[in-house]
C-alpha atoms as a PDB file:
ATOM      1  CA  UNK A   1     -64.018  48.089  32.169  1.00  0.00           C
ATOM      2  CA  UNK A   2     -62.448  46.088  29.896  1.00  0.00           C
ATOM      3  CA  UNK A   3     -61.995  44.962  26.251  1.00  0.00           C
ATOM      4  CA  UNK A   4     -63.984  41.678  27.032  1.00  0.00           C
ATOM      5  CA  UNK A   5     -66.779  42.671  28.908  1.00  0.00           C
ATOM      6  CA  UNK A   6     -67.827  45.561  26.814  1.00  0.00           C
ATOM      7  CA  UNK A   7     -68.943  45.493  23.216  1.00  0.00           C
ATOM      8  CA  UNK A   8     -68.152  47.240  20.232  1.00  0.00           C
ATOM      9  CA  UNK A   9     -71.542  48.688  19.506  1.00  0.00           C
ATOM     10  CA  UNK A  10     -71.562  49.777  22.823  1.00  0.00           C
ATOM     11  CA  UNK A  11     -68.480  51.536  22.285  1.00  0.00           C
ATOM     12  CA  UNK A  12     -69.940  52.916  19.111  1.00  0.00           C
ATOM     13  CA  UNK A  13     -73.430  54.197  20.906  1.00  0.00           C
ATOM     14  CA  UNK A  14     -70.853  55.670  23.596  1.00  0.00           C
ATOM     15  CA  UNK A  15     -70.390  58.505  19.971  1.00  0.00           C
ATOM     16  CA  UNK A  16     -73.985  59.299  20.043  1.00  0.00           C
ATOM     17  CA  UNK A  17     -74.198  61.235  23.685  1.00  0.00           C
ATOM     18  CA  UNK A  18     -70.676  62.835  22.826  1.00  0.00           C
ATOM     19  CA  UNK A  19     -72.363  63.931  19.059  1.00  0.00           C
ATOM     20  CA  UNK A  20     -75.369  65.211  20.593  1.00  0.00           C
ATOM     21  CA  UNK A  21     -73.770  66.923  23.275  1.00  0.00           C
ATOM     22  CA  UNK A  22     -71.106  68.705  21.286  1.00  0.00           C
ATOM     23  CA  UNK A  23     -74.164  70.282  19.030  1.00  0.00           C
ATOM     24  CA  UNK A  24     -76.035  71.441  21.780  1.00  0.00           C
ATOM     25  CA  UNK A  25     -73.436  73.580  23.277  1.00  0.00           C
ATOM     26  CA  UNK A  26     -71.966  74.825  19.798  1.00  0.00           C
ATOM     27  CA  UNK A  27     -75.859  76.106  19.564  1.00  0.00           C
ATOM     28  CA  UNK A  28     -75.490  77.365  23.339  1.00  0.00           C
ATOM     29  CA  UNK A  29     -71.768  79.397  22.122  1.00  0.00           C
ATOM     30  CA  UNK A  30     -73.712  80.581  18.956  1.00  0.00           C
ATOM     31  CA  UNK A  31     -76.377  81.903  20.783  1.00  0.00           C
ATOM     32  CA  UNK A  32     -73.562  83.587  23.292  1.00  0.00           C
ATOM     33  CA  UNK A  33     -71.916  85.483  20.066  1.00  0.00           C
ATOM     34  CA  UNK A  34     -75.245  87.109  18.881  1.00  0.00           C
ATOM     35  CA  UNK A  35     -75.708  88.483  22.358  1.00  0.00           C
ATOM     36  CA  UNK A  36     -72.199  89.452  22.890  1.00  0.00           C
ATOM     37  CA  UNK A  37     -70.042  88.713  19.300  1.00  0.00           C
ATOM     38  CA  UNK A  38     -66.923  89.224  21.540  1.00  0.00           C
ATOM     39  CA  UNK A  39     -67.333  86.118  23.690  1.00  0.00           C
ATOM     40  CA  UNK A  40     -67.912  84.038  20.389  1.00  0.00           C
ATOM     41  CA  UNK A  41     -64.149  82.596  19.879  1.00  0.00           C
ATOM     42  CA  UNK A  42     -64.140  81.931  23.317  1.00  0.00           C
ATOM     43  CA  UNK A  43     -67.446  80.461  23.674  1.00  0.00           C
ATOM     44  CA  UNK A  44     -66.845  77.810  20.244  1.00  0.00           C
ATOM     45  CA  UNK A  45     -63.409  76.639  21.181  1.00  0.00           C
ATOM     46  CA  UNK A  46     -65.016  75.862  24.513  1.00  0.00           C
ATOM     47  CA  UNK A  47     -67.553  74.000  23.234  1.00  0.00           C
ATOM     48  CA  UNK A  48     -65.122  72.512  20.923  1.00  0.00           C
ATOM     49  CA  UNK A  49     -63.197  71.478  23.921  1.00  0.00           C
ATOM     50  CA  UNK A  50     -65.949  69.919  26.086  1.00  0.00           C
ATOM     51  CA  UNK A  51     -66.722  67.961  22.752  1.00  0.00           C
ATOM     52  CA  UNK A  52     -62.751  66.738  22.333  1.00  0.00           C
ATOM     53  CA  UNK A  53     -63.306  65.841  26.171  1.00  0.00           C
ATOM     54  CA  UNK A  54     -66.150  62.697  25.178  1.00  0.00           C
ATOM     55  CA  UNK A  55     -64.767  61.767  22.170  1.00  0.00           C
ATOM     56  CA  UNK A  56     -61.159  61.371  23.769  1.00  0.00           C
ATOM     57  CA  UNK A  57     -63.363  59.094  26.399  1.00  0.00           C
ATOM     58  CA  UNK A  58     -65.375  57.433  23.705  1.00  0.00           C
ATOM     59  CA  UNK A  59     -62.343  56.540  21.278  1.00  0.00           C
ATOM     60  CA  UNK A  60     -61.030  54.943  24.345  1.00  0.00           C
ATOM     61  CA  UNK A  61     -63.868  52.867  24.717  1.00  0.00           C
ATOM     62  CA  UNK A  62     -63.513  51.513  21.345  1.00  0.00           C
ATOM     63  CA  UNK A  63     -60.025  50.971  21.137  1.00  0.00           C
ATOM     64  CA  UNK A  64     -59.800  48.541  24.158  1.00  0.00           C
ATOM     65  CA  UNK A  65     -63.615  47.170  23.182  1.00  0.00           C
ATOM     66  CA  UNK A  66     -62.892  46.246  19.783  1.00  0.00           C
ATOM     67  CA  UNK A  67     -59.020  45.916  19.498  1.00  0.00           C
ATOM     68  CA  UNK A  68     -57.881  45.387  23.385  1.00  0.00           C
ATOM     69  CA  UNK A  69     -55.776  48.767  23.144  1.00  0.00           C
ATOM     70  CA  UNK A  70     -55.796  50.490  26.257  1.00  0.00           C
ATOM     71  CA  UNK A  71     -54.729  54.163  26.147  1.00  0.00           C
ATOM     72  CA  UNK A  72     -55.635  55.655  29.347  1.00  0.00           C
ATOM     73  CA  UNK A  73     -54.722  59.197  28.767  1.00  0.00           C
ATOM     74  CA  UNK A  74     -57.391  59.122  26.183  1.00  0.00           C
ATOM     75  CA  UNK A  75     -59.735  58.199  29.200  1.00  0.00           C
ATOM     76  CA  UNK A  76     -57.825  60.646  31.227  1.00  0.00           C
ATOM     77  CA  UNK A  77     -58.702  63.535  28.946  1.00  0.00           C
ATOM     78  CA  UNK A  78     -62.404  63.441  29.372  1.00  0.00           C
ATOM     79  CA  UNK A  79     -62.777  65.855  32.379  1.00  0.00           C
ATOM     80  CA  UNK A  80     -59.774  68.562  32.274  1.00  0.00           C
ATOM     81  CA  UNK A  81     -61.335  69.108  28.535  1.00  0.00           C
ATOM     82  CA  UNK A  82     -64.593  69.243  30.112  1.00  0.00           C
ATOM     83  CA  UNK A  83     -63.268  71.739  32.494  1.00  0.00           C
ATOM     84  CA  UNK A  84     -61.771  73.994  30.862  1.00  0.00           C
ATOM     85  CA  UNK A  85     -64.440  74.170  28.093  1.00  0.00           C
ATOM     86  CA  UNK A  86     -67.324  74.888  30.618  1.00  0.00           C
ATOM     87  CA  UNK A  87     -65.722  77.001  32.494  1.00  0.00           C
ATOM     88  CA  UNK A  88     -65.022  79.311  29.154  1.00  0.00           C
ATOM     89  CA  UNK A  89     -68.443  78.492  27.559  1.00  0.00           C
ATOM     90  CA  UNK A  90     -69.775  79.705  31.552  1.00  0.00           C
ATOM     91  CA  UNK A  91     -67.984  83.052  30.864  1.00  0.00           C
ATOM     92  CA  UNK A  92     -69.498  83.284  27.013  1.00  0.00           C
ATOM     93  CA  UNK A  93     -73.195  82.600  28.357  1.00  0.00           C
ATOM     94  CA  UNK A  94     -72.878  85.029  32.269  1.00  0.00           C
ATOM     95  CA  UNK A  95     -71.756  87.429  29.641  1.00  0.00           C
ATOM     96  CA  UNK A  96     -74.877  86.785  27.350  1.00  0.00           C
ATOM     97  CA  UNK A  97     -77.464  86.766  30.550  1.00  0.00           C
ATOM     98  CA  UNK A  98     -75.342  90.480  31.338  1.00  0.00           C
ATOM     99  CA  UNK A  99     -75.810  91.704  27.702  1.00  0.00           C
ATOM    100  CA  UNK A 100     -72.383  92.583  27.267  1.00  0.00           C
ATOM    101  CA  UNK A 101     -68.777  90.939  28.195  1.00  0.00           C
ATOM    102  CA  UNK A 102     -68.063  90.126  31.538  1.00  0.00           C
ATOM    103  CA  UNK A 103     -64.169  90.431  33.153  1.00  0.00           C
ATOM    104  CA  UNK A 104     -62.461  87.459  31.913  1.00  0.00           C
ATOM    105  CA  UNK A 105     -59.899  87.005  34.875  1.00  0.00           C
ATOM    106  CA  UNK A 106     -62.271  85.635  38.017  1.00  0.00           C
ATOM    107  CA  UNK A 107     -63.103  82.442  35.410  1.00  0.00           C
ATOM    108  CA  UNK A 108     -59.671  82.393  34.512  1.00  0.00           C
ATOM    109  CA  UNK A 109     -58.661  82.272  38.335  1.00  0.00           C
ATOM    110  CA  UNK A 110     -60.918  79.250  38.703  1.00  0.00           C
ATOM    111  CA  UNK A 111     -59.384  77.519  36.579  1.00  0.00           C
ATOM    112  CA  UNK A 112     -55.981  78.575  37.375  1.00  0.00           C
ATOM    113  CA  UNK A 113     -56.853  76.937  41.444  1.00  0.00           C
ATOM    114  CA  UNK A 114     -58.276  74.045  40.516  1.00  0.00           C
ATOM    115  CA  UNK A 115     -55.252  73.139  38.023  1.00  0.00           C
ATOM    116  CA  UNK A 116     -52.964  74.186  41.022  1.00  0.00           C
ATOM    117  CA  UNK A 117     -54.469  71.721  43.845  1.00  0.00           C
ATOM    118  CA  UNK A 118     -55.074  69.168  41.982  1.00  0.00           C
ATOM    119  CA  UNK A 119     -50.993  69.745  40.741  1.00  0.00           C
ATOM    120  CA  UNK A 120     -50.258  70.096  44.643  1.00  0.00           C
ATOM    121  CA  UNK A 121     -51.760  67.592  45.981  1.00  0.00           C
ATOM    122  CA  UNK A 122     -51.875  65.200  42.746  1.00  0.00           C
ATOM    123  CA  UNK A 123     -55.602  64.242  43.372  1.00  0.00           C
ATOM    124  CA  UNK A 124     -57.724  64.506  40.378  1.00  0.00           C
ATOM    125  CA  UNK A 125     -61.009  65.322  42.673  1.00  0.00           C
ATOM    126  CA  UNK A 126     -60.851  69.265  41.922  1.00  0.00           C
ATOM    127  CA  UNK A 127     -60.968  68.620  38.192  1.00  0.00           C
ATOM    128  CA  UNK A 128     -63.817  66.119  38.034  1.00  0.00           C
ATOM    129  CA  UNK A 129     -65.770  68.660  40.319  1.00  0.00           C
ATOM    130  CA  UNK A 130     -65.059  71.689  38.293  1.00  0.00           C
ATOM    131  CA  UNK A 131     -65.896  69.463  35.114  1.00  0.00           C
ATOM    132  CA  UNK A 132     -69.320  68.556  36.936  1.00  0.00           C
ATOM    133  CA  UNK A 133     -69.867  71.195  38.249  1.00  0.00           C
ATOM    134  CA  UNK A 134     -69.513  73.413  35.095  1.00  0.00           C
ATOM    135  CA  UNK A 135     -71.278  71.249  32.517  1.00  0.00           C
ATOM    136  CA  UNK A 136     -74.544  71.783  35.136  1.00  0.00           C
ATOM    137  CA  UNK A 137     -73.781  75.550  35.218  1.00  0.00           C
ATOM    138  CA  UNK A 138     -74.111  75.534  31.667  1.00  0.00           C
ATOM    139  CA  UNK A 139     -77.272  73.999  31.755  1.00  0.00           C
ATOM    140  CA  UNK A 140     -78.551  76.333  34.137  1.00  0.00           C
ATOM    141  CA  UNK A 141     -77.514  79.698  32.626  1.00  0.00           C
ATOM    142  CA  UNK A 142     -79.160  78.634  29.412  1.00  0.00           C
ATOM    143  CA  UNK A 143     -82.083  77.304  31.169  1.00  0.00           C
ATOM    144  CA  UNK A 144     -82.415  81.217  32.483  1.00  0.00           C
ATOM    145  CA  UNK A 145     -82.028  82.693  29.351  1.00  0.00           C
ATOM    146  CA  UNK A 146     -84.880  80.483  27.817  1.00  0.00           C
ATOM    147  CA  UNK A 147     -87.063  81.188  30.887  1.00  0.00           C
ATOM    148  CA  UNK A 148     -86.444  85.018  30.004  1.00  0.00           C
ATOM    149  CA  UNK A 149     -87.555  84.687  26.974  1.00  0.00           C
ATOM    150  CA  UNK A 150     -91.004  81.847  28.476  1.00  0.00           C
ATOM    151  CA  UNK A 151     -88.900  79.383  26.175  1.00  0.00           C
ATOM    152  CA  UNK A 152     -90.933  76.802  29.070  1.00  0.00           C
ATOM    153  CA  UNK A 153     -90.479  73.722  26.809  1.00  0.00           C
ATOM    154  CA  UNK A 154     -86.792  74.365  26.622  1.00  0.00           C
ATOM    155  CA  UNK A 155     -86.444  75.003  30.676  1.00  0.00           C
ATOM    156  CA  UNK A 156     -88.234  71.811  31.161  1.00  0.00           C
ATOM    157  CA  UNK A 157     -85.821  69.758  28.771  1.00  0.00           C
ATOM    158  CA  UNK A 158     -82.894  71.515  30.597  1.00  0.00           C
ATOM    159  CA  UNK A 159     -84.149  70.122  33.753  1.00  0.00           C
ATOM    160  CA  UNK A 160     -84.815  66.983  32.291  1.00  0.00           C
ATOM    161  CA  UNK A 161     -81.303  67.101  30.934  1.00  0.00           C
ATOM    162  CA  UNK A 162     -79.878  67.837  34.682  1.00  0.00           C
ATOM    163  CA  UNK A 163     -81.669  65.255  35.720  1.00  0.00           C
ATOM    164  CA  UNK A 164     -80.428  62.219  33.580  1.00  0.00           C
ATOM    165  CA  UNK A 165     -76.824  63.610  34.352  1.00  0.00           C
ATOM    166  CA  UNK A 166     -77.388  63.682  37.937  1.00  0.00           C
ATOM    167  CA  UNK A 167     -78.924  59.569  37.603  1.00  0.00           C
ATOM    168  CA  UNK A 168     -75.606  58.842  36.413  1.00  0.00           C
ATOM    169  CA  UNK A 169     -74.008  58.992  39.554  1.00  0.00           C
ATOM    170  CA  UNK A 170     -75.761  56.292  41.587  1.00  0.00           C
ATOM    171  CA  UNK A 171     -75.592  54.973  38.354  1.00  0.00           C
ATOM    172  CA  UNK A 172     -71.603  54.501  38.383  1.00  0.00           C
ATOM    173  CA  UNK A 173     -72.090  53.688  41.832  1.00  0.00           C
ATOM    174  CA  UNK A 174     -74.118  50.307  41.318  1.00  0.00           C
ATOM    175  CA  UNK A 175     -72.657  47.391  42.555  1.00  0.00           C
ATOM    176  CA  UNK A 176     -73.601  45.587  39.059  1.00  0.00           C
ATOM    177  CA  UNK A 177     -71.886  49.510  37.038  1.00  0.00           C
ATOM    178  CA  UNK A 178     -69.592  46.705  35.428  1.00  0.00           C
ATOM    179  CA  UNK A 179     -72.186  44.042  34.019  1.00  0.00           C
ATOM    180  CA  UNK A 180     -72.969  44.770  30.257  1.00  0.00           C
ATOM    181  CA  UNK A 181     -76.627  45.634  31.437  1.00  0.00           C
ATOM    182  CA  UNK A 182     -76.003  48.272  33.704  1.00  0.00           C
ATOM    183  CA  UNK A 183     -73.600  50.167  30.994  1.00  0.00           C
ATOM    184  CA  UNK A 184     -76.399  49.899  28.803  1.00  0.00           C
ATOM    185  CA  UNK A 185     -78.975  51.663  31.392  1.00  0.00           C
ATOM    186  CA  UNK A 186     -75.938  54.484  32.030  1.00  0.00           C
ATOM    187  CA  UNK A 187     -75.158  55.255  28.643  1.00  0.00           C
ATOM    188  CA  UNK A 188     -78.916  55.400  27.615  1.00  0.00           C
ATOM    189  CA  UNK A 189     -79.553  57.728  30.787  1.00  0.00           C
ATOM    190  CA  UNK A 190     -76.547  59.576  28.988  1.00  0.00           C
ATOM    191  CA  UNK A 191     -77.620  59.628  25.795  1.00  0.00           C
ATOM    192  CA  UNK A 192     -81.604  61.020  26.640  1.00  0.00           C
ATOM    193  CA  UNK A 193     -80.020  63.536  28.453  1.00  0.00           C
ATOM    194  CA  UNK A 194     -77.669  64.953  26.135  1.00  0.00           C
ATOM    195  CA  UNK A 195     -80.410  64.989  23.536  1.00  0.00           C
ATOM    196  CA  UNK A 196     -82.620  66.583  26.081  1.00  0.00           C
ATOM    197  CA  UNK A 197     -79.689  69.552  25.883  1.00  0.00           C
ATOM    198  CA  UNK A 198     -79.733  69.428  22.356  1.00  0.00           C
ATOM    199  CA  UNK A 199     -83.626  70.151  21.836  1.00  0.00           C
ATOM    200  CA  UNK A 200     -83.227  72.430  24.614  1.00  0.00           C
ATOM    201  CA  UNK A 201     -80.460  74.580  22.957  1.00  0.00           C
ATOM    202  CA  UNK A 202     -82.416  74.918  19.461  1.00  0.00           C
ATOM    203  CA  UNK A 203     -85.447  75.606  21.712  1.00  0.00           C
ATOM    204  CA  UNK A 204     -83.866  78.118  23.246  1.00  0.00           C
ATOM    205  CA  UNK A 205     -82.419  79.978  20.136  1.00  0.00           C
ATOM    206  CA  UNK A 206     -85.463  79.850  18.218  1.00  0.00           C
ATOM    207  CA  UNK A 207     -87.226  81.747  21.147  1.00  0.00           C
ATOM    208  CA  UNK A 208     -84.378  84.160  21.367  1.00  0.00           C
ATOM    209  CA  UNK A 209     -84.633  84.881  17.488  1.00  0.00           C
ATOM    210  CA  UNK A 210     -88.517  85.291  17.417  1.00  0.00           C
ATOM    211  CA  UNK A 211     -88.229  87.595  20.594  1.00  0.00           C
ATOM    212  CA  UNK A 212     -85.350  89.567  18.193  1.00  0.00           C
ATOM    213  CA  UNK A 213     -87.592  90.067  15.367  1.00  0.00           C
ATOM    214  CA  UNK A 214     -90.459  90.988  17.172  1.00  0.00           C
ATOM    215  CA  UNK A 215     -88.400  94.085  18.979  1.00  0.00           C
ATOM    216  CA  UNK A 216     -86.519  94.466  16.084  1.00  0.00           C
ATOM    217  CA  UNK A 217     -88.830  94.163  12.909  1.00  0.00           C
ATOM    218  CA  UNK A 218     -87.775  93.935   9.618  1.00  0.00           C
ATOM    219  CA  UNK A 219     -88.578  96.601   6.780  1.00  0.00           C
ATOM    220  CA  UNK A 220     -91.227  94.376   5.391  1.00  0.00           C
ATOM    221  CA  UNK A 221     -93.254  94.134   9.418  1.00  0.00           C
ATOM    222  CA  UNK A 222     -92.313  97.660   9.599  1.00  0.00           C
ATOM    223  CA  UNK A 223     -94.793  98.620   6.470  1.00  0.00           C
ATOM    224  CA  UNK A 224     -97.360  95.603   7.755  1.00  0.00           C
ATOM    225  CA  UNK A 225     -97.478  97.885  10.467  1.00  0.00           C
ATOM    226  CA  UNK A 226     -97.424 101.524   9.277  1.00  0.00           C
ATOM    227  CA  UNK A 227    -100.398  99.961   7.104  1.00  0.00           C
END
């Protein structure tokens, strides 16, 4: 990609998917710290981080599409945020599913491998896959918890979700990925499927919360039903 070929307002719907996405999984983390309130740091810096990760990636997208500035470490940051924000955001929501905090050190010694081949052998494979690979682990953890509490709409949009991530690969893959069209069709596939996440997420807490009340009334439902 380059500065000519790709347009500002492009550039600037390239915010939307990163926006979206950053809200759904600060939902996902806040929904983490009412289960277990000691994964909660954890679990918002990590979403924090996955949401540095696309707007690193989308600032470089407007910098060389509307001023021809090419900073590729911005580009370069997109997946080792990505990483290590999912694989801390996996620990906050395995905890959640658990009820109570899971060992830190086996998601720490993920990361710890993956940063060490991809050091040893200086491919950046490992960290794209744990990247991938985490942001769809996400996705299915909180797709359990909503189907524990028969949040069904939210399981559906999760899958939905999954699915418009997973199109993006054949999607990169197209011999026309660099026409102005085709980056269109990807970030649209991008941008339903982070909002997919999104209404997921708030689907998911609501159903949480109402399941919360219901085994835990309040003084008021208490006298309702003493009545």
């Amino acid at each position: 990609m380059n500065g000519s070929d790709y347009t500002v307002v492009l550039a600037l719907e390239d915010f939307v998917p990163t926006g979206l996405a950053l809200v759904g999984f600060w939902i996902l983390a806040g929904l983490s710290a009412r289960v277990v309130p000691r994964v909660g740091p954890v679990a918002h810096v990590s979403a924090v981080l996955i949401g540095l990760g696309g707007l690193a990636k989308s600032t470089w997208k407007l910098l060389l599409a509307g001023f021809s500035i090419d900073l590729p470490w911005l580009e370069a940051a997109l997946f080792p945020l990505m990483a290590l924000g999912a694989v801390g955001l996996i620990w906050a929501l395995a905890s959640a599913l658990r009820g109570r905090s899971l060992p830190w050190w086996p998601f720490a010694a993920v990361l710890a491998v993956t940063a060490g081949v991809a050091a040893a052998y200086a491919i950046f494979a490992p960290v794209f896959a744990l990247a991938t690979t985490g942001v769809t682990t996400i996705s299915v953890l909180a797709a359990i918890i909503a189907g524990r509490r028969r949040a069904w709409a939210a399981v559906t949009l999760y899958v939905a979700g999954l699915a418009c991530v997973l199109l993006l690969v054949p999607l990169r893959n197209h011999p026309d990925h660099e026409t102005l069209a085709m980056q269109w069709v990807e970030q649209g596939t991008n941008t339903l499927g982070q909002a997919a996440l999104l209404a997921a997420a708030w689907l998911t807490v609501r159903a949480h919360h109402r399941a919360s009340t219901t085994s835990h009334p309040t003084p008021a439902q208490e006298g309702v039903v003493r009545s």
